[in-house]
PDB file of N, CA and C in Angstrom:
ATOM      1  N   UNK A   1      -0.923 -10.687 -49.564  1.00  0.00           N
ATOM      2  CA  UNK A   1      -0.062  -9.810 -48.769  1.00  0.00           C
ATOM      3  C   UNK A   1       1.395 -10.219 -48.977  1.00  0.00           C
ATOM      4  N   UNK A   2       1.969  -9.662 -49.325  1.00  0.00           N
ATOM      5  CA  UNK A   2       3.645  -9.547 -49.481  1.00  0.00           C
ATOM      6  C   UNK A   2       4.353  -9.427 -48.009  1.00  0.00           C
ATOM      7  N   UNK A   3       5.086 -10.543 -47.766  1.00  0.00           N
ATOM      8  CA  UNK A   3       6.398 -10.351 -46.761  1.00  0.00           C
ATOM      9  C   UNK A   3       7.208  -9.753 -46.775  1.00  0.00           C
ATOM     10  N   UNK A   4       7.833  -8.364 -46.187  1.00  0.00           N
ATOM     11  CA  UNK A   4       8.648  -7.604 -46.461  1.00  0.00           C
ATOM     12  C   UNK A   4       9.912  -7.957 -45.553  1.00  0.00           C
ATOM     13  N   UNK A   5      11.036  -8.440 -45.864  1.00  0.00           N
ATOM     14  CA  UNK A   5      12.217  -8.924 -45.613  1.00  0.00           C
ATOM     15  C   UNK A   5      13.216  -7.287 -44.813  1.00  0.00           C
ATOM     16  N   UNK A   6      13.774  -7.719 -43.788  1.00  0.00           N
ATOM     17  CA  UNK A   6      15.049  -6.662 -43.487  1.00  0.00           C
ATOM     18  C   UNK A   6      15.384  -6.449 -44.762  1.00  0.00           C
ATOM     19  N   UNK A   7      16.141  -7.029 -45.299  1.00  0.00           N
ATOM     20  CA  UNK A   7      16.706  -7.091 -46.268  1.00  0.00           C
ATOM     21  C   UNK A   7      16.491  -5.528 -47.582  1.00  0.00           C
ATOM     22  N   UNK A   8      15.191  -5.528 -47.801  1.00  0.00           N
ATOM     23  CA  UNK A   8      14.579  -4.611 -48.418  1.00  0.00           C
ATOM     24  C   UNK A   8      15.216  -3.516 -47.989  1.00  0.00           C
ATOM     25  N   UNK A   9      15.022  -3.392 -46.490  1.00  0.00           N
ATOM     26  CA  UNK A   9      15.154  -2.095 -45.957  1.00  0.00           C
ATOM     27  C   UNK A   9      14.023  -1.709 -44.950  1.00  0.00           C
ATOM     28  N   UNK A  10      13.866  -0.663 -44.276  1.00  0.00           N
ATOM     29  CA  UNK A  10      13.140  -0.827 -43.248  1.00  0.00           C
ATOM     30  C   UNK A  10      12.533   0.850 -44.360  1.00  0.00           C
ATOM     31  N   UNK A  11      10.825   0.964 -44.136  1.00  0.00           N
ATOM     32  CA  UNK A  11      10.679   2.202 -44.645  1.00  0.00           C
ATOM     33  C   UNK A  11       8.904   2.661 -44.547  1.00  0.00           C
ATOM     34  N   UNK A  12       9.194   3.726 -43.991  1.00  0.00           N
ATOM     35  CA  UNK A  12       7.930   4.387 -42.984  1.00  0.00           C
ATOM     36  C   UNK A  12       7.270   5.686 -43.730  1.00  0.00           C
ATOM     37  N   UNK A  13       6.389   6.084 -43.632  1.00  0.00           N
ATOM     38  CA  UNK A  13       5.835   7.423 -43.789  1.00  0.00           C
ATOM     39  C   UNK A  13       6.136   8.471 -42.695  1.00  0.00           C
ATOM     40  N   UNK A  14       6.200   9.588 -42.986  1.00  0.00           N
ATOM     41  CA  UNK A  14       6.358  10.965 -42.564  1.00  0.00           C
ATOM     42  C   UNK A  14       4.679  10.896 -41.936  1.00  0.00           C
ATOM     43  N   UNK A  15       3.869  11.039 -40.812  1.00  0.00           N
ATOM     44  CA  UNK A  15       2.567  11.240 -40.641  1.00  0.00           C
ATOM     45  C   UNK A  15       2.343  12.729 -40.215  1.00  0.00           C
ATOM     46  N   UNK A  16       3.251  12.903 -38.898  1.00  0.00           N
ATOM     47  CA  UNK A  16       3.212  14.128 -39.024  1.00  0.00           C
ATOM     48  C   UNK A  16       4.600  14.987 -38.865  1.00  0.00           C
ATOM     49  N   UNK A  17       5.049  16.418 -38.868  1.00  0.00           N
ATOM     50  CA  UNK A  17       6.406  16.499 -39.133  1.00  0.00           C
ATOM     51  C   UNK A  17       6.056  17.725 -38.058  1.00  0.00           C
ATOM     52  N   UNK A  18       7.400  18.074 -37.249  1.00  0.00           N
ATOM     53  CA  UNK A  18       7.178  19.720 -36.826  1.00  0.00           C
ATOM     54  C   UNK A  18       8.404  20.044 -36.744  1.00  0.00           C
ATOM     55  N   UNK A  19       8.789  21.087 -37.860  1.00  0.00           N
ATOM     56  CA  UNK A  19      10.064  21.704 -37.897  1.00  0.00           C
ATOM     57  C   UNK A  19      10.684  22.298 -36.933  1.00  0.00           C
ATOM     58  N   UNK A  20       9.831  23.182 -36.268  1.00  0.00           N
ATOM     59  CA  UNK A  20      10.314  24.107 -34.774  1.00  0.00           C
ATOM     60  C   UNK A  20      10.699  22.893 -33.493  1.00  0.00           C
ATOM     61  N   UNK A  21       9.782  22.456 -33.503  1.00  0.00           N
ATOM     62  CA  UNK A  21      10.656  21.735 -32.222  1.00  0.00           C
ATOM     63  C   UNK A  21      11.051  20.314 -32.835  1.00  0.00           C
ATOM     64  N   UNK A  22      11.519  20.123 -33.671  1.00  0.00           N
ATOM     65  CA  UNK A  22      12.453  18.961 -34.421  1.00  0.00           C
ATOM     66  C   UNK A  22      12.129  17.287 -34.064  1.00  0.00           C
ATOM     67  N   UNK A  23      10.644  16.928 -34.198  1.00  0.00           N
ATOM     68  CA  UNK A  23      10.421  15.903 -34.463  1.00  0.00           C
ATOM     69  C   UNK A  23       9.589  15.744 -35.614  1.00  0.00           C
ATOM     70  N   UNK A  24       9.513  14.188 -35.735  1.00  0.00           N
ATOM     71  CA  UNK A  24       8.443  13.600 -36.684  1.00  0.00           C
ATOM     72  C   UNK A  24       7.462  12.777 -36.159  1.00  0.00           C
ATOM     73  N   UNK A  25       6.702  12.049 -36.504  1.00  0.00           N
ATOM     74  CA  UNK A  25       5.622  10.671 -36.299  1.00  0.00           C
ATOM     75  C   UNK A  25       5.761  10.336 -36.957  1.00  0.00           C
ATOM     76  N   UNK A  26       6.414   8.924 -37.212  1.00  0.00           N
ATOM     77  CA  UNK A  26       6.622   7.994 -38.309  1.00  0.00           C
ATOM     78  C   UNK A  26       5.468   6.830 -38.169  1.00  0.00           C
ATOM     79  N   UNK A  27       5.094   6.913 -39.629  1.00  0.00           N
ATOM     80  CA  UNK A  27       3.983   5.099 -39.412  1.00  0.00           C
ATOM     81  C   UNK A  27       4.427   4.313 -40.274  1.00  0.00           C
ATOM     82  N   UNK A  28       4.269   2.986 -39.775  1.00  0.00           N
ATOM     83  CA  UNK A  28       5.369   2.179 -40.729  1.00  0.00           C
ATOM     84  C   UNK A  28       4.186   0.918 -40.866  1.00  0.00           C
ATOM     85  N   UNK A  29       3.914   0.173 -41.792  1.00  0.00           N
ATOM     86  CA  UNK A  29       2.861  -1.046 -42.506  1.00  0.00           C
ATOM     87  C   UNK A  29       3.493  -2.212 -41.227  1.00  0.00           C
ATOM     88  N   UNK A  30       2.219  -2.310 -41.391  1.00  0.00           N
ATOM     89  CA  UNK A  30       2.261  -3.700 -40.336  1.00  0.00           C
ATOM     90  C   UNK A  30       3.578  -4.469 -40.119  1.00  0.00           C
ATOM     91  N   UNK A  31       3.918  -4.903 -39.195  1.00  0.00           N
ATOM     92  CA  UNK A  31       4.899  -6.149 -39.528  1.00  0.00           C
ATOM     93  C   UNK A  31       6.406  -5.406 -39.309  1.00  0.00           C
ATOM     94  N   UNK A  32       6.152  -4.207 -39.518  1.00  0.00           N
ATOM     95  CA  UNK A  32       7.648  -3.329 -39.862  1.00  0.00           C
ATOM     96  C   UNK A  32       7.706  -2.118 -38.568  1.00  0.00           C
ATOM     97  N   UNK A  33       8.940  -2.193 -38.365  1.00  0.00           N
ATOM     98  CA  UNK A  33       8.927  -0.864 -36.800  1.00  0.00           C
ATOM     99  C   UNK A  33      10.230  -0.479 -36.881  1.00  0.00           C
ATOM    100  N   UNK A  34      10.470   0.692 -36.678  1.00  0.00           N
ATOM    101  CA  UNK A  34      12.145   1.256 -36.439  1.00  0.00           C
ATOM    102  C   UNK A  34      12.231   0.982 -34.862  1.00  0.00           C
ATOM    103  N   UNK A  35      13.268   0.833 -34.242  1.00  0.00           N
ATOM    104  CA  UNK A  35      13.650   0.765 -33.209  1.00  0.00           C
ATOM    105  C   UNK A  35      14.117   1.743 -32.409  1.00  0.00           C
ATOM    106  N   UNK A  36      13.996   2.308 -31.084  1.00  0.00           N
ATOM    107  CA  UNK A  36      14.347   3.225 -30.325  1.00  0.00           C
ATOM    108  C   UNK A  36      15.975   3.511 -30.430  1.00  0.00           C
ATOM    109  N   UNK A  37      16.390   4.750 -30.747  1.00  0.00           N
ATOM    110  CA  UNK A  37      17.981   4.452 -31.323  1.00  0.00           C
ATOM    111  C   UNK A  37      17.954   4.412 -32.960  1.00  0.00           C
ATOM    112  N   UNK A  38      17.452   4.037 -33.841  1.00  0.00           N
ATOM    113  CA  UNK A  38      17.442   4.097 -34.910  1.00  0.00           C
ATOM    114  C   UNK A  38      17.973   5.115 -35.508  1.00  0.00           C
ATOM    115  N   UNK A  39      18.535   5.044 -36.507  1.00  0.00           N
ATOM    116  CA  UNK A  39      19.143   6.314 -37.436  1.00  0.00           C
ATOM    117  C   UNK A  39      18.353   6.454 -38.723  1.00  0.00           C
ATOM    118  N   UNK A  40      17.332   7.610 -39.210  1.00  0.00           N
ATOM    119  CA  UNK A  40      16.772   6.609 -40.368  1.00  0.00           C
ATOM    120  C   UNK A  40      17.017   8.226 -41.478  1.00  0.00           C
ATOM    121  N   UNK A  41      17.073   7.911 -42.594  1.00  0.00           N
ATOM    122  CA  UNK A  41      17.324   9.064 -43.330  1.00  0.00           C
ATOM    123  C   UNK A  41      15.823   9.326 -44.002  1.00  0.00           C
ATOM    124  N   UNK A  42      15.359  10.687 -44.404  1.00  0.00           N
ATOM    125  CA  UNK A  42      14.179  11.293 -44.808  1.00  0.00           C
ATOM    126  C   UNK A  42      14.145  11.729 -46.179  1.00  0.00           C
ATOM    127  N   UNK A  43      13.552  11.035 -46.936  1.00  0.00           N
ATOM    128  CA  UNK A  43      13.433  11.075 -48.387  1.00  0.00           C
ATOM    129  C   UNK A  43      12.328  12.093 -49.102  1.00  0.00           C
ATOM    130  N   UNK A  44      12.381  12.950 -50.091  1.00  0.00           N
ATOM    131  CA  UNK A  44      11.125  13.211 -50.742  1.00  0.00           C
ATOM    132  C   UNK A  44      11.296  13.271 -52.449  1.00  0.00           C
ATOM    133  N   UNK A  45      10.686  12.921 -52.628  1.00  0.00           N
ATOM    134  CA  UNK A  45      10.161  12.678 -54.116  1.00  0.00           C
ATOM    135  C   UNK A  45      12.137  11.900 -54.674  1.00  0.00           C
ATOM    136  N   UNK A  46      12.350  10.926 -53.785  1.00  0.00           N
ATOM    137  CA  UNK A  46      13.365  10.335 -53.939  1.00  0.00           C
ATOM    138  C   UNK A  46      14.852  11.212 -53.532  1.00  0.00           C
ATOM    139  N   UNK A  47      14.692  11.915 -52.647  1.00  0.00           N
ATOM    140  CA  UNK A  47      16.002  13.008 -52.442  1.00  0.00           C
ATOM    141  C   UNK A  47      15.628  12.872 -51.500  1.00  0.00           C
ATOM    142  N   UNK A  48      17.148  12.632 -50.576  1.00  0.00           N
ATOM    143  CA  UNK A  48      17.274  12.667 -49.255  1.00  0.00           C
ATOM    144  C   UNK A  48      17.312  14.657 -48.223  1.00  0.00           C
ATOM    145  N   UNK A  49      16.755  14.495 -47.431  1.00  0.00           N
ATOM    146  CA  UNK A  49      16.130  16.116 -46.745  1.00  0.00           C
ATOM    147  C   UNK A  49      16.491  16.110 -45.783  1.00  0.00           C
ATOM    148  N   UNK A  50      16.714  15.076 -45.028  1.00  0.00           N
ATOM    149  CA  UNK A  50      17.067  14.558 -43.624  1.00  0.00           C
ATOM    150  C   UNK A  50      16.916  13.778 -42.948  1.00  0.00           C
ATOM    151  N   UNK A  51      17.348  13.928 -41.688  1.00  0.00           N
ATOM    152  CA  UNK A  51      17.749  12.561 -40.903  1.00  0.00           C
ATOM    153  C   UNK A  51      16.701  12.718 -39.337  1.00  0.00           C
ATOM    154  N   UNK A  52      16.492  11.857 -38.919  1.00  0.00           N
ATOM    155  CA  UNK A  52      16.175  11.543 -37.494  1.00  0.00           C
ATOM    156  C   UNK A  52      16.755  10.559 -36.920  1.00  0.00           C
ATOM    157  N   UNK A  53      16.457  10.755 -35.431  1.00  0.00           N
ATOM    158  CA  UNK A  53      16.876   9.479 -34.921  1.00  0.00           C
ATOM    159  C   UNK A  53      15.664   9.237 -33.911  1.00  0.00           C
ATOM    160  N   UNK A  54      15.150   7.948 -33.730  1.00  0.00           N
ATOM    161  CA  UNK A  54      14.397   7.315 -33.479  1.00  0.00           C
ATOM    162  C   UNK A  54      14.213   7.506 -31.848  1.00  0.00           C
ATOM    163  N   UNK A  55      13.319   7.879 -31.141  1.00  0.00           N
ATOM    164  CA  UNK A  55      13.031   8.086 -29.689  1.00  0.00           C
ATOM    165  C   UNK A  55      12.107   7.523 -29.001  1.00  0.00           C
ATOM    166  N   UNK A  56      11.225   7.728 -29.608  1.00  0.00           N
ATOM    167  CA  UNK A  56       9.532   6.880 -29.184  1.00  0.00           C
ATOM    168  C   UNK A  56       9.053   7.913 -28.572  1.00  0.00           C
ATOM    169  N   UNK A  57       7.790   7.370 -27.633  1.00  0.00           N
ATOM    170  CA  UNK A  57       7.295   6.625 -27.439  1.00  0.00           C
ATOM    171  C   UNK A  57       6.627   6.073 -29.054  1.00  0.00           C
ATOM    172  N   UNK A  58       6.430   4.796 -29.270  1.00  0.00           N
ATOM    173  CA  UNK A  58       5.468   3.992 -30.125  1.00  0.00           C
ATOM    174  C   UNK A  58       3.981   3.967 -29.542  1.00  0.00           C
ATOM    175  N   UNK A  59       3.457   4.220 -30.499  1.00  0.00           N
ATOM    176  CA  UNK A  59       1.676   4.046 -30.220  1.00  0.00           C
ATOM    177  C   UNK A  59       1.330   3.211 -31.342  1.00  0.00           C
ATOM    178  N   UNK A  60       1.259   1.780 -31.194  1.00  0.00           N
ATOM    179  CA  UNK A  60       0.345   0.927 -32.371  1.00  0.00           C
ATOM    180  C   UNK A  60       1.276   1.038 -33.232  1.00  0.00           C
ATOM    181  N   UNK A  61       1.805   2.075 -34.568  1.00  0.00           N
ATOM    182  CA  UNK A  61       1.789   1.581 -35.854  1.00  0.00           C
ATOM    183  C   UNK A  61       2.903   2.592 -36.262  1.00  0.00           C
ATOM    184  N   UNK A  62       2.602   3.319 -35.318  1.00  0.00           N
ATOM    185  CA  UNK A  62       3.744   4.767 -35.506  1.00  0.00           C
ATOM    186  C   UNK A  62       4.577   5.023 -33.680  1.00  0.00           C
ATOM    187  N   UNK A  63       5.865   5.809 -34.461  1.00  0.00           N
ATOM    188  CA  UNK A  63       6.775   5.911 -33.125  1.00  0.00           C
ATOM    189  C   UNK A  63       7.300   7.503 -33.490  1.00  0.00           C
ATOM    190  N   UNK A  64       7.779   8.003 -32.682  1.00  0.00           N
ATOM    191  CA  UNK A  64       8.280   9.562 -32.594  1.00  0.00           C
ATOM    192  C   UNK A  64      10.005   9.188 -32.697  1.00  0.00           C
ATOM    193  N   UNK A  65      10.549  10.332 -33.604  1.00  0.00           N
ATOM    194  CA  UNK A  65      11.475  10.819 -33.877  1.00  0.00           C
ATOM    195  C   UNK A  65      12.304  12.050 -34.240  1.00  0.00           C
ATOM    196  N   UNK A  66      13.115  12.445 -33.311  1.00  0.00           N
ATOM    197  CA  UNK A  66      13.914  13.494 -33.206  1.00  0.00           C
ATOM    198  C   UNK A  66      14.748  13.979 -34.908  1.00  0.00           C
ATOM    199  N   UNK A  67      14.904  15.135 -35.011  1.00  0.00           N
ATOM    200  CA  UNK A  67      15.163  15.579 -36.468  1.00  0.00           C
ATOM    201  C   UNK A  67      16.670  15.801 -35.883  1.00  0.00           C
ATOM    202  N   UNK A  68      17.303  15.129 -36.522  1.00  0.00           N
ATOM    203  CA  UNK A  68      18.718  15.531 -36.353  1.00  0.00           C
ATOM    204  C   UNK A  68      19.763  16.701 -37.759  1.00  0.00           C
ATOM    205  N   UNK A  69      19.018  16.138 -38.421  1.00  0.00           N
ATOM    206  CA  UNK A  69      19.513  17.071 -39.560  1.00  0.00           C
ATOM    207  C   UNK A  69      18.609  17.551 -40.942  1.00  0.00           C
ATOM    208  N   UNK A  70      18.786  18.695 -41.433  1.00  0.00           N
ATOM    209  CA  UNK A  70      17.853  18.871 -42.116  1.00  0.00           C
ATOM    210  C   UNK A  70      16.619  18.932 -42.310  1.00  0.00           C
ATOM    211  N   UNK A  71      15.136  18.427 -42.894  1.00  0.00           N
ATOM    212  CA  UNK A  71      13.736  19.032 -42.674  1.00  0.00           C
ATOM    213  C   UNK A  71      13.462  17.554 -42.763  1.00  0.00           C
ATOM    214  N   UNK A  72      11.279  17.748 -42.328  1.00  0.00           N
ATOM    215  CA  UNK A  72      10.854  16.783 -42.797  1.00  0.00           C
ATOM    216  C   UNK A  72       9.325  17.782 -42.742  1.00  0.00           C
ATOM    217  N   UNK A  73       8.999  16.516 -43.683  1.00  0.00           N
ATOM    218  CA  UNK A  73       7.222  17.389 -44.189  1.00  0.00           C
ATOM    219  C   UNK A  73       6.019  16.014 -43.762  1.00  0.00           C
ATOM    220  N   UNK A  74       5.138  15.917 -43.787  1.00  0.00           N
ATOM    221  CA  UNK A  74       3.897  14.908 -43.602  1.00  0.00           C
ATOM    222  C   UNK A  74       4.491  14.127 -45.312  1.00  0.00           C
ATOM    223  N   UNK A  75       4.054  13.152 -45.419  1.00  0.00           N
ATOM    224  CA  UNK A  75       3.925  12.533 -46.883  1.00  0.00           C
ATOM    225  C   UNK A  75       5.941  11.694 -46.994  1.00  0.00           C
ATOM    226  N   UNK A  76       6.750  12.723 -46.557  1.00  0.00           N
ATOM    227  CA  UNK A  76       7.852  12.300 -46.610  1.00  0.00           C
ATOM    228  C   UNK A  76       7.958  10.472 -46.183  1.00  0.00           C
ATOM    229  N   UNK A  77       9.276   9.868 -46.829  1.00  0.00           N
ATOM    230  CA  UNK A  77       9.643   8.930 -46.442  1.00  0.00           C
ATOM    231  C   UNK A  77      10.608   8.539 -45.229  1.00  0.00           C
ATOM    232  N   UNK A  78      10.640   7.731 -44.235  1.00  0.00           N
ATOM    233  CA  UNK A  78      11.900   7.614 -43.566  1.00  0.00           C
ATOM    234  C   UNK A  78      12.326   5.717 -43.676  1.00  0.00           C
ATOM    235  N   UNK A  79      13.529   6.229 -44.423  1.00  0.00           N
ATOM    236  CA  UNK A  79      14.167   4.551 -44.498  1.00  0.00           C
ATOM    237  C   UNK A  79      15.371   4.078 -44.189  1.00  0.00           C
ATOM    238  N   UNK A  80      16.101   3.258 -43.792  1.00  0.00           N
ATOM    239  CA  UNK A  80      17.488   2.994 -42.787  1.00  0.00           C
ATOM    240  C   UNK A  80      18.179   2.537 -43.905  1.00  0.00           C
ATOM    241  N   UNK A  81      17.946   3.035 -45.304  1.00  0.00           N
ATOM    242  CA  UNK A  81      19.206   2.685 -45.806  1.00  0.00           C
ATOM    243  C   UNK A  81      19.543   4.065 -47.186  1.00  0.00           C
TER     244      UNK A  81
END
């Protein structure tokens, strides 16, 4: 198992996305969590789509986030840098 450092970057999956009312479910690998407040930008196939910001509630492994700009899809990335 690999230690993943801040450093890297912080970086989650898209689990589920809903465009109309402008959140996501982010799940992020063990060990790793965005924080309530977070700003994290939304990647796909390496192109940034948009942004959220981090709200919660957290359940286990994944936390909810508000779409502040632009889209997000299931599969997408969300990473704070």
């Amino acid at each position: 198992a690999t230690i993943v450092t801040l450093a890297e970057g912080l970086s989650g999956k898209v689990s589920t996305a809903n465009n109309d009312l402008k959140f996501v479910v982010l799940t992020f690998p063990v060990g790793q969590m965005a924080r309530v407040n977070q700003h994290l930008n939304i990647y796909r196939a390496g192109l940034k789509v948009g942004e959220v910001n981090v709200t919660g509630p957290q359940r286990e492994d994944s936390i909810v986030a508000d779409i502040t700009a632009g889209e997000a899809k299931a599969s997408d990335e969300g990473r704070d840098k």
